[in-house]
Protein backbone atom coordinates (compact mmCIF):
# COMPACT_ATOMS: atom_id res chain seq x y z
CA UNK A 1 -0.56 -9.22 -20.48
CA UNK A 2 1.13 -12.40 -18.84
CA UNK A 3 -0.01 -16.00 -18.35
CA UNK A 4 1.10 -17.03 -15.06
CA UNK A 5 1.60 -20.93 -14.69
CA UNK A 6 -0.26 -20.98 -11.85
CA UNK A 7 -3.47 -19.66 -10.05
CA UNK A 8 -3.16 -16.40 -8.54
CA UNK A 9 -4.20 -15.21 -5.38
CA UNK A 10 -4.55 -11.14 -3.89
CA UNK A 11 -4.46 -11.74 -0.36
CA UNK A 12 -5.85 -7.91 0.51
CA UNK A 13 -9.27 -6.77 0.21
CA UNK A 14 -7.69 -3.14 -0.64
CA UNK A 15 -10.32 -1.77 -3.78
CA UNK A 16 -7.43 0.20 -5.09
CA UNK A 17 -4.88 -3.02 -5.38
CA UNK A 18 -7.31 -5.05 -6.88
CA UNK A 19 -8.53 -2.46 -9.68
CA UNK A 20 -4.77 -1.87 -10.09
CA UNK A 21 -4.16 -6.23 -10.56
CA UNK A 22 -7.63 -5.63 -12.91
CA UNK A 23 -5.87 -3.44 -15.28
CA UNK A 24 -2.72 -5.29 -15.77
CA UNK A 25 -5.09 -8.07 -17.37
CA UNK A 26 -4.24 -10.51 -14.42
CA UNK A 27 -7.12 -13.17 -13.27
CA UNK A 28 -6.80 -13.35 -10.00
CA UNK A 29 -9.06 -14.58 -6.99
CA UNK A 30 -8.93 -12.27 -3.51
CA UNK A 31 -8.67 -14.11 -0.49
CA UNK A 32 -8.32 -12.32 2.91
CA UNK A 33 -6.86 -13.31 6.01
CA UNK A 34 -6.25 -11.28 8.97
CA UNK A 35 -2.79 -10.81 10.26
CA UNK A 36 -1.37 -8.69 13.01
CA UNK A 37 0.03 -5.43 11.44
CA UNK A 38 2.18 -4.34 14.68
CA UNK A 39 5.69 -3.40 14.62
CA UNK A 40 8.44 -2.27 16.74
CA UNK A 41 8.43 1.61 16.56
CA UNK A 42 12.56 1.46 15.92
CA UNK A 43 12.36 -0.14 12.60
CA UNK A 44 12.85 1.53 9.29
CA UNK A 45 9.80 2.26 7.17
CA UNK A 46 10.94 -0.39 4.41
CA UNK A 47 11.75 -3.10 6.79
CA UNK A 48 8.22 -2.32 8.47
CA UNK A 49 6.57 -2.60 5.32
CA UNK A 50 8.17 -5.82 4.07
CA UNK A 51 8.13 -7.23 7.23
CA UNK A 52 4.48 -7.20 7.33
CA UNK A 53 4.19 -8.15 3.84
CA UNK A 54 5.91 -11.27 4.79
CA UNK A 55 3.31 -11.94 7.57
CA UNK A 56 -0.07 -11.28 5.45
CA UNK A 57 1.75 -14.13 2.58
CA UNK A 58 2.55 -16.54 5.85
CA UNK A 59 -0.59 -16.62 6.56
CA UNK A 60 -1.83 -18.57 3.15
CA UNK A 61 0.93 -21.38 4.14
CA UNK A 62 -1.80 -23.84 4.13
CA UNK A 63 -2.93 -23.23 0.41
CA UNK A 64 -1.90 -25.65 -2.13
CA UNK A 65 2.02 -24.81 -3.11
CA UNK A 66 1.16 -24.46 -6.84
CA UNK A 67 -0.77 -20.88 -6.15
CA UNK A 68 1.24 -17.61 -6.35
CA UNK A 69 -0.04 -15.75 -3.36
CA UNK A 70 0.35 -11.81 -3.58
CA UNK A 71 0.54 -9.60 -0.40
CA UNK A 72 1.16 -6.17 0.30
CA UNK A 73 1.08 -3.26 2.53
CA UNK A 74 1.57 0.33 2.43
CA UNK A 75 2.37 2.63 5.00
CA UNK A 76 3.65 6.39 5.04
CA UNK A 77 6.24 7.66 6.87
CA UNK A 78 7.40 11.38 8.11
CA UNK A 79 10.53 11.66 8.80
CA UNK A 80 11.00 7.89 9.75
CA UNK A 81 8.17 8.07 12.01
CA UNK A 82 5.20 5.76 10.58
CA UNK A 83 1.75 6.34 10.12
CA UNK A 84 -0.91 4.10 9.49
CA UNK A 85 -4.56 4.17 8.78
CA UNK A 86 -6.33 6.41 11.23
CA UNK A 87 -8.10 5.63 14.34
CA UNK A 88 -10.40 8.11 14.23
CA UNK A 89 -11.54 11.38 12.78
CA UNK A 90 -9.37 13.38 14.83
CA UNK A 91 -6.33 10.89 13.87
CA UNK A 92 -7.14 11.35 10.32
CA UNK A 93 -7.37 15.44 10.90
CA UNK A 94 -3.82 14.90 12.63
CA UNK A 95 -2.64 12.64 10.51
CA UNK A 96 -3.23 15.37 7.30
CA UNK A 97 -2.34 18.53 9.11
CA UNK A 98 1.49 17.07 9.71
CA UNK A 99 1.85 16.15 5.82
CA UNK A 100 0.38 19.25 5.15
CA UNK A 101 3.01 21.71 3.72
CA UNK A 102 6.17 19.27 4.05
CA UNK A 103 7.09 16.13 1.89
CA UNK A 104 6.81 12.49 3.46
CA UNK A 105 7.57 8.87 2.41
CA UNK A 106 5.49 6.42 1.05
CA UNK A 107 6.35 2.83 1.17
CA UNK A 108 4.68 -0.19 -0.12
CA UNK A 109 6.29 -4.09 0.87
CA UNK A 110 4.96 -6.80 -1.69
CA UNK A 111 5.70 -10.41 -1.03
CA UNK A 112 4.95 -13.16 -3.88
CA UNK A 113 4.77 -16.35 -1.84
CA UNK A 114 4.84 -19.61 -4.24
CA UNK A 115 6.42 -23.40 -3.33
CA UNK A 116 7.74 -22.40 0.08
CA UNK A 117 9.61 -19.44 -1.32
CA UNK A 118 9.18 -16.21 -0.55
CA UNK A 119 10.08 -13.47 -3.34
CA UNK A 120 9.53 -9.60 -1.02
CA UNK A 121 10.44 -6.34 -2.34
CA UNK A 122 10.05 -2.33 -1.04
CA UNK A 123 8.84 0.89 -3.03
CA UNK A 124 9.49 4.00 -1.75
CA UNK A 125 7.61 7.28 -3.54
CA UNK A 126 8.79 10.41 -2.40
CA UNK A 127 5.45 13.00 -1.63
CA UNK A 128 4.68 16.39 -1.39
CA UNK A 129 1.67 18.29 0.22
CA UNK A 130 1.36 22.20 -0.67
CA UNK A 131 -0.04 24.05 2.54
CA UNK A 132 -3.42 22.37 3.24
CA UNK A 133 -6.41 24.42 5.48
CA UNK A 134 -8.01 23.80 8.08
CA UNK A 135 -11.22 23.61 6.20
CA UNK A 136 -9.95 21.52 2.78
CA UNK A 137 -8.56 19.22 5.79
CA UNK A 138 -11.96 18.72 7.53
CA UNK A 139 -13.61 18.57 3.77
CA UNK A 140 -11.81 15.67 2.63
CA UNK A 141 -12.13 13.74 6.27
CA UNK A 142 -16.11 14.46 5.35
CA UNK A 143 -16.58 13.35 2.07
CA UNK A 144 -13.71 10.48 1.31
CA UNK A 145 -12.94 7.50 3.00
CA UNK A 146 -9.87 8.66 4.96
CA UNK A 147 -10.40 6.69 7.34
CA UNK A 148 -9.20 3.17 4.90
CA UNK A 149 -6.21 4.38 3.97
CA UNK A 150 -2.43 5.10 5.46
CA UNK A 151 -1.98 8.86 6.15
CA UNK A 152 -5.43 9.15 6.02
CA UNK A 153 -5.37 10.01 2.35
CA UNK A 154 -5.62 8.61 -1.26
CA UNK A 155 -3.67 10.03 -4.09
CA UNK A 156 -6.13 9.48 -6.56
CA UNK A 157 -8.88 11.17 -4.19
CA UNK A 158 -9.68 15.09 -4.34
CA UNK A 159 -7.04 16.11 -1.66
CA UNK A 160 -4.60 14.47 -4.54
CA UNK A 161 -5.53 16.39 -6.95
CA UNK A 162 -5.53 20.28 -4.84
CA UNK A 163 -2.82 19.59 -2.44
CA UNK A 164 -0.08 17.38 -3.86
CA UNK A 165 2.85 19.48 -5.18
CA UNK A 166 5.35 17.01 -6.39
CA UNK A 167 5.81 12.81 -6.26
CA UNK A 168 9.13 10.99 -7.12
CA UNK A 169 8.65 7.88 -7.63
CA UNK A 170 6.11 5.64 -8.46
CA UNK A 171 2.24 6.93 -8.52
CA UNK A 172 0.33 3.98 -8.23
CA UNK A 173 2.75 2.83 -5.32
CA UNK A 174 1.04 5.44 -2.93
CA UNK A 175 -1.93 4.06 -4.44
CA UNK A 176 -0.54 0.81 -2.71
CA UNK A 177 0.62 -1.19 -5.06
CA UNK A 178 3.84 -0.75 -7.31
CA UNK A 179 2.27 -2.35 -10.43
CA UNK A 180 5.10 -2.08 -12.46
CA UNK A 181 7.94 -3.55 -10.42
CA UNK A 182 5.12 -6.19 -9.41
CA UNK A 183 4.64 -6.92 -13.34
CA UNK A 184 8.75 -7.87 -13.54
CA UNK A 185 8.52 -9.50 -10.58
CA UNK A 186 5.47 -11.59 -11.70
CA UNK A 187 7.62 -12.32 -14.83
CA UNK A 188 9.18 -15.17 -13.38
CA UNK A 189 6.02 -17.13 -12.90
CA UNK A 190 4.83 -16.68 -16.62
């Protein structure tokens, strides 16, 4: 565990990064602000990511300098085309049945914002869905919250466990946070 020198803030009201901040033994207050999320279709997944990132931090400009804000976001990409969370059901059933059987990106920005300075990294975790039916598809879309999350889907939810073949890279990144390059990063304010 590290003792950061200052107060530290999660700017995301994301369950998943918060248990994940939890667990490294950080204290930590959430604070949320909203932010647009749009960007240009043309950009590369990482750049996307960190880009918005960037924005979420910006938006805590007005908080004392001597806090360490924490932002992120996660997005998943197929073949450099984005996805985010799902409109609807019937995104979210879309969504799922183009991951299904192929292997897709997952890419989380994170942007430490403290003194003026921002400090903005990108994860990428490589994915794999086996073959996923029609009915495991609808399942999942009925009984999780697919509907919170980019791809529609959660790792560490049941269509994790029966339909992901292979990850390279970092699990609790496609969780949504990359807790251990965060930790290094972090580091530097101990």
């Amino acid at each position: 565990m590290i003792k950061l020198k200052a107060p530290l803030i999660l700017g995301s009201q994301s369950p998943r990064r918060q248990q994940l901040l939890k667990e490294l033994g950080l204290d930590f207050e959430v604070i949320v602000r909203s932010v647009n999320e749009y960007a240009p279709a043309e950009m590369h997944p990482r750049a996307v990511a960190v880009m918005i990132s960037e924005n979420k931090a910006k938006a805590f400009d007005d908080l004392s300098p001597e806090k360490i804000i924490v932002t992120a976001d996660t997005i998943v990409a197929l073949n450099g085309d984005v996805m985010g969370k799902p409109k609807d059901e019937n995104d979210a059933r879309d969504m799922l049945k183009k991951l299904s059987g192929r292997s897709h990106e997952v890419v989380s920005g994170v942007t430490v914002f403290h003194k003026g300075k921002f400090s903005s990294f990108a994860e990428l975790t490589e994915v794999t869905f086996r073959k996923l039916s029609d009915y495991e598809i609808g399942y999942y879309i009925e009984h999780y919250e697919a509907m919170d999350k980019a791809g529609s889907y959660g790792i560490q939810d049941w269509i994790g466990k029966i339909g992901i073949t292979r990850i390279e890279g970092d699990y609790y990144n496609v969780m949504g946070l990359p807790v251990s390059r965060l930790y290094q990063e972090l580091l530097q304010y101990a």
